[in-house]
N, C-alpha and C. Protein backbone atom coordinates (compact mmCIF):
# COMPACT_ATOMS: atom_id res chain seq x y z
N UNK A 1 20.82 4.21 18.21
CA UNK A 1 20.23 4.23 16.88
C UNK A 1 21.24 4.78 15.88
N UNK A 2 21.29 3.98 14.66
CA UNK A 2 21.98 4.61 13.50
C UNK A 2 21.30 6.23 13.40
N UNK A 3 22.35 6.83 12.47
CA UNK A 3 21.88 8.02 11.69
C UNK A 3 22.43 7.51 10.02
N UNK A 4 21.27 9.03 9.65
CA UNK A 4 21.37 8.52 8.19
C UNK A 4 21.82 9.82 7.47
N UNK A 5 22.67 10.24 6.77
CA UNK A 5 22.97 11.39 5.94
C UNK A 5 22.21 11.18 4.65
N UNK A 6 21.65 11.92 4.03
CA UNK A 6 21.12 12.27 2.58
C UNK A 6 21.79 13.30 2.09
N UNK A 7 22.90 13.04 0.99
CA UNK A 7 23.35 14.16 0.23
C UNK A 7 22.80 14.38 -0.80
N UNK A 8 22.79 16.27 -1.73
CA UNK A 8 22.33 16.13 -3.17
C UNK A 8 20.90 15.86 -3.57
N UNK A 9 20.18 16.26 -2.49
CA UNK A 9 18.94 16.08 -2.48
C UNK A 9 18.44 17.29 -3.44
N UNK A 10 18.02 17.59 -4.08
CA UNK A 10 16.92 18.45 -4.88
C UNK A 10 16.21 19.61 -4.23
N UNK A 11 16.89 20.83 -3.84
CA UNK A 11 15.92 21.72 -3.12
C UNK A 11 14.17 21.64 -3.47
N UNK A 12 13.80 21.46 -4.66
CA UNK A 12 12.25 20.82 -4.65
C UNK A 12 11.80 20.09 -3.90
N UNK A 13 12.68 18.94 -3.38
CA UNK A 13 12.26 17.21 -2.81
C UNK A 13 12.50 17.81 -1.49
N UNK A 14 13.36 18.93 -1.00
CA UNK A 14 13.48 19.18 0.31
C UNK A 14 12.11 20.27 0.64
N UNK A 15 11.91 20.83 0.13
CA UNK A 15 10.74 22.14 0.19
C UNK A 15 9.25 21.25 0.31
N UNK A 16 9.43 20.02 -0.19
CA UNK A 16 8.66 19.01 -0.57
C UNK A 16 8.14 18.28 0.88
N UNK A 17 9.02 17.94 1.10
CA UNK A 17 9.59 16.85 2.35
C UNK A 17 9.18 18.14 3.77
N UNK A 18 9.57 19.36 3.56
CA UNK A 18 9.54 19.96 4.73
C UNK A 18 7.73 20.77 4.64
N UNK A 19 6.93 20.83 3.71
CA UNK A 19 5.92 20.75 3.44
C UNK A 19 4.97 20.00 4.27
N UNK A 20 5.37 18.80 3.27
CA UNK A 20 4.08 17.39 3.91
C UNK A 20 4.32 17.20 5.54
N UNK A 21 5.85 17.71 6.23
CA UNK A 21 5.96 17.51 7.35
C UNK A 21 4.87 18.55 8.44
N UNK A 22 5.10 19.55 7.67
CA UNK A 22 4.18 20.74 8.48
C UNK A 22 3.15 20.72 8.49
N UNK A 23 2.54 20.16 7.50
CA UNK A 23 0.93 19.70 7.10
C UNK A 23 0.69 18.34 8.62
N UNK A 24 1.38 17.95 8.46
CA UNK A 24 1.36 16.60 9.73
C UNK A 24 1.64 17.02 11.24
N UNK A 25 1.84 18.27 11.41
CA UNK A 25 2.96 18.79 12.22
C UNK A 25 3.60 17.83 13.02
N UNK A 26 4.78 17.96 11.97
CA UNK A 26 5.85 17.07 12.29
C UNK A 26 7.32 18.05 11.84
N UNK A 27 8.49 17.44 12.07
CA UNK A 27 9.92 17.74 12.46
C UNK A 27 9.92 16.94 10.51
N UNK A 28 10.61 17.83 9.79
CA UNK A 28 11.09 16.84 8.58
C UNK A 28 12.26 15.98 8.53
N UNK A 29 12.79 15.96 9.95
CA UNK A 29 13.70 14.79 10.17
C UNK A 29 12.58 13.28 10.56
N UNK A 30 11.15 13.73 11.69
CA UNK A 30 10.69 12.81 12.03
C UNK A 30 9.66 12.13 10.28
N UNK A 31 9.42 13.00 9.67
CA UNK A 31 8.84 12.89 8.37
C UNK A 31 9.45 11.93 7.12
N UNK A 32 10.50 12.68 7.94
CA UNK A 32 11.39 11.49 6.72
C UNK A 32 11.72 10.01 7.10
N UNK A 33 11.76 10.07 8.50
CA UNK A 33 11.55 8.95 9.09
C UNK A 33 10.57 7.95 8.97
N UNK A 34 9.36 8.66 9.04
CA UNK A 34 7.99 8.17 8.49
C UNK A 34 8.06 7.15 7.17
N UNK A 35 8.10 8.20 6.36
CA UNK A 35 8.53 7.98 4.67
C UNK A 35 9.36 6.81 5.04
N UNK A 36 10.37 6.81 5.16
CA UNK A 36 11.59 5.50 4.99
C UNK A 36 10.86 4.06 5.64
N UNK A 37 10.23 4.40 6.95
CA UNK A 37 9.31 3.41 7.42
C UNK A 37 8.51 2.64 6.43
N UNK A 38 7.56 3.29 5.99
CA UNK A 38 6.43 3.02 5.38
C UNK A 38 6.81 2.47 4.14
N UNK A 39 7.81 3.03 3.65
CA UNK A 39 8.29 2.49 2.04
C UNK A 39 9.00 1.15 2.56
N UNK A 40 9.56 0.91 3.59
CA UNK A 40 10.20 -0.50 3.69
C UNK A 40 9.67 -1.23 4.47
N UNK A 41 8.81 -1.16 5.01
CA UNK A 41 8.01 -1.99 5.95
C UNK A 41 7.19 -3.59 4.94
N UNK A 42 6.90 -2.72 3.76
CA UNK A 42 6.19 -3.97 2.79
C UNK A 42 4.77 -3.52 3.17
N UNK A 43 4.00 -4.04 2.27
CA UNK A 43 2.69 -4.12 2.64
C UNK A 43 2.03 -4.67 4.07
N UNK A 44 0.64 -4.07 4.13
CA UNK A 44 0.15 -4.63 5.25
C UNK A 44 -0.40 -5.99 5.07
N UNK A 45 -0.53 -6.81 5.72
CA UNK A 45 -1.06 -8.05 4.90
C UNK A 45 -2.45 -8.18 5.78
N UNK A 46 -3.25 -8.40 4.74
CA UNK A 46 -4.55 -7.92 5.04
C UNK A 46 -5.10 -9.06 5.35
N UNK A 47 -6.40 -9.72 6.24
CA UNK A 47 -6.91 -10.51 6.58
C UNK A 47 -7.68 -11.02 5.78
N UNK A 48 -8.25 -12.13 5.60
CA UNK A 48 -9.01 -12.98 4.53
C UNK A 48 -10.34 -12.52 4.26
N UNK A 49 -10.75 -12.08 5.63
CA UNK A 49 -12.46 -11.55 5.68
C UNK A 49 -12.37 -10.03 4.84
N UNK A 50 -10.66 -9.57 5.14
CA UNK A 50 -11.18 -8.17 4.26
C UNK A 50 -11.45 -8.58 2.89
N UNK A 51 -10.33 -9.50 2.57
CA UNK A 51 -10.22 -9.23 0.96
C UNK A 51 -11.24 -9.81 0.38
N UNK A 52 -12.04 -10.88 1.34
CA UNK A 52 -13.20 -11.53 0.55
C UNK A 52 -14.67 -10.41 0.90
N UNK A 53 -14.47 -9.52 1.87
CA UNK A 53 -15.45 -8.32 1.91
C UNK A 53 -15.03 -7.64 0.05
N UNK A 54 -13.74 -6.97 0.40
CA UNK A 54 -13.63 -6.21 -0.90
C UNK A 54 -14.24 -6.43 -2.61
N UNK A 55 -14.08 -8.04 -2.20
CA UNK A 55 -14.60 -8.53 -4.07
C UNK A 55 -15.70 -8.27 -4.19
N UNK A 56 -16.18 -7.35 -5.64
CA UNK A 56 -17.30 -7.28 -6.19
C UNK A 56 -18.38 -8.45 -6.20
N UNK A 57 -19.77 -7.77 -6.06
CA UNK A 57 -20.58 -8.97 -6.08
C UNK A 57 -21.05 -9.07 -7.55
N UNK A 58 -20.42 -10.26 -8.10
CA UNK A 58 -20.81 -10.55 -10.34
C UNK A 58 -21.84 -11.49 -10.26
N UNK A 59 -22.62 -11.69 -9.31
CA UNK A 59 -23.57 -12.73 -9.61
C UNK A 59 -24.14 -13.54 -8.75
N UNK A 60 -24.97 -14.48 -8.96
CA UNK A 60 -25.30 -15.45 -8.24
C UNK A 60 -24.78 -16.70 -8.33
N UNK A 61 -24.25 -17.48 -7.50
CA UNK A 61 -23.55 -18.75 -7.34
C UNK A 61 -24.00 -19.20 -9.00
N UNK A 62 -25.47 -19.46 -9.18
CA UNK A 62 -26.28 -20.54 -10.24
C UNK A 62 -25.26 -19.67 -11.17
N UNK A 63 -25.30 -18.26 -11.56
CA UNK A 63 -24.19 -17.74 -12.86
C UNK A 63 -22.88 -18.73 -12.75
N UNK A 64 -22.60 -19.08 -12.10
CA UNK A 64 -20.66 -19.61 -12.31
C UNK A 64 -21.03 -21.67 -12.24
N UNK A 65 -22.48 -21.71 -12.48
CA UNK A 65 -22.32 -23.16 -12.49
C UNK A 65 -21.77 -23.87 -13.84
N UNK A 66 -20.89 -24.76 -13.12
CA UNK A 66 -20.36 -25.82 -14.17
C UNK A 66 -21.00 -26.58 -14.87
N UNK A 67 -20.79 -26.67 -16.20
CA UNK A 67 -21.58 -27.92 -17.00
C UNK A 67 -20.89 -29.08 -17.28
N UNK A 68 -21.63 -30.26 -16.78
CA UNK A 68 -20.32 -31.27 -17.00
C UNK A 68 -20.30 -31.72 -18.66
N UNK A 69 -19.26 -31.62 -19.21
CA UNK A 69 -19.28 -32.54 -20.93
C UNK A 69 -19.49 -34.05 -20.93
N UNK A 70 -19.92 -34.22 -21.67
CA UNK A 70 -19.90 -36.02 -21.65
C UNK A 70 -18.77 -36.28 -21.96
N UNK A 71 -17.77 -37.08 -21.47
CA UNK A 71 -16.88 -37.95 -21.70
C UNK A 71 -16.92 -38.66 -23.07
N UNK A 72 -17.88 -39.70 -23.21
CA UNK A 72 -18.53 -40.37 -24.10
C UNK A 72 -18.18 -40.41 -25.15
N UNK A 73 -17.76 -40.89 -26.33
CA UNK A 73 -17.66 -40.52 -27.36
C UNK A 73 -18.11 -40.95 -28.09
C-alpha cells in the first residue's frame, strides 16, 4: 500500500481530525483514512424504489391530469 504525507496542516484541522477520531474510537491515521475514502468514493447510488419511496406525496394522479387543446382552428 501507498503512504500519504500531509504537510502544513492547521493545528485546528489536526485537534479536529484527532477529535472526531476518538469519538469513533479510532487511530487518526485510520480516521483520516476514512475521510479520504468517503470523500472520493462518489456518491452511493441509490436504488429506484428508494428514490421513488422518498418523493413527497402532492396529490392524486386526477391533480396532474392533462387537458388535451383542440388542434382545430
Amino acid at each position: 500500500m501507498a503512504q500519504l504525507m500531509v504537510r502544513n496542516v492547521p493545528d485546528e484541522l489536526v485537534r479536529a481530525l484527532k477529535q472526531r477520531a476518538a469519538k469513533r474510537n479510532r487511530s487518526a491515521e485510520q480516521e483520516h483514512r476514512e475521510i479520504l475514502k468517503v470523500a472520493l468514493q462518489g456518491p452511493r447510488r441509490r436504488r429506484l424504489a428508494e428514490v421513488l419511496a422518498s418523493m413527497p406525496n402532492v396529490g392524486e394522479d386526477r391533480d396532474f391530469a392533462r387537458e388535451q387543446a383542440d388542434s382545430r382552428g
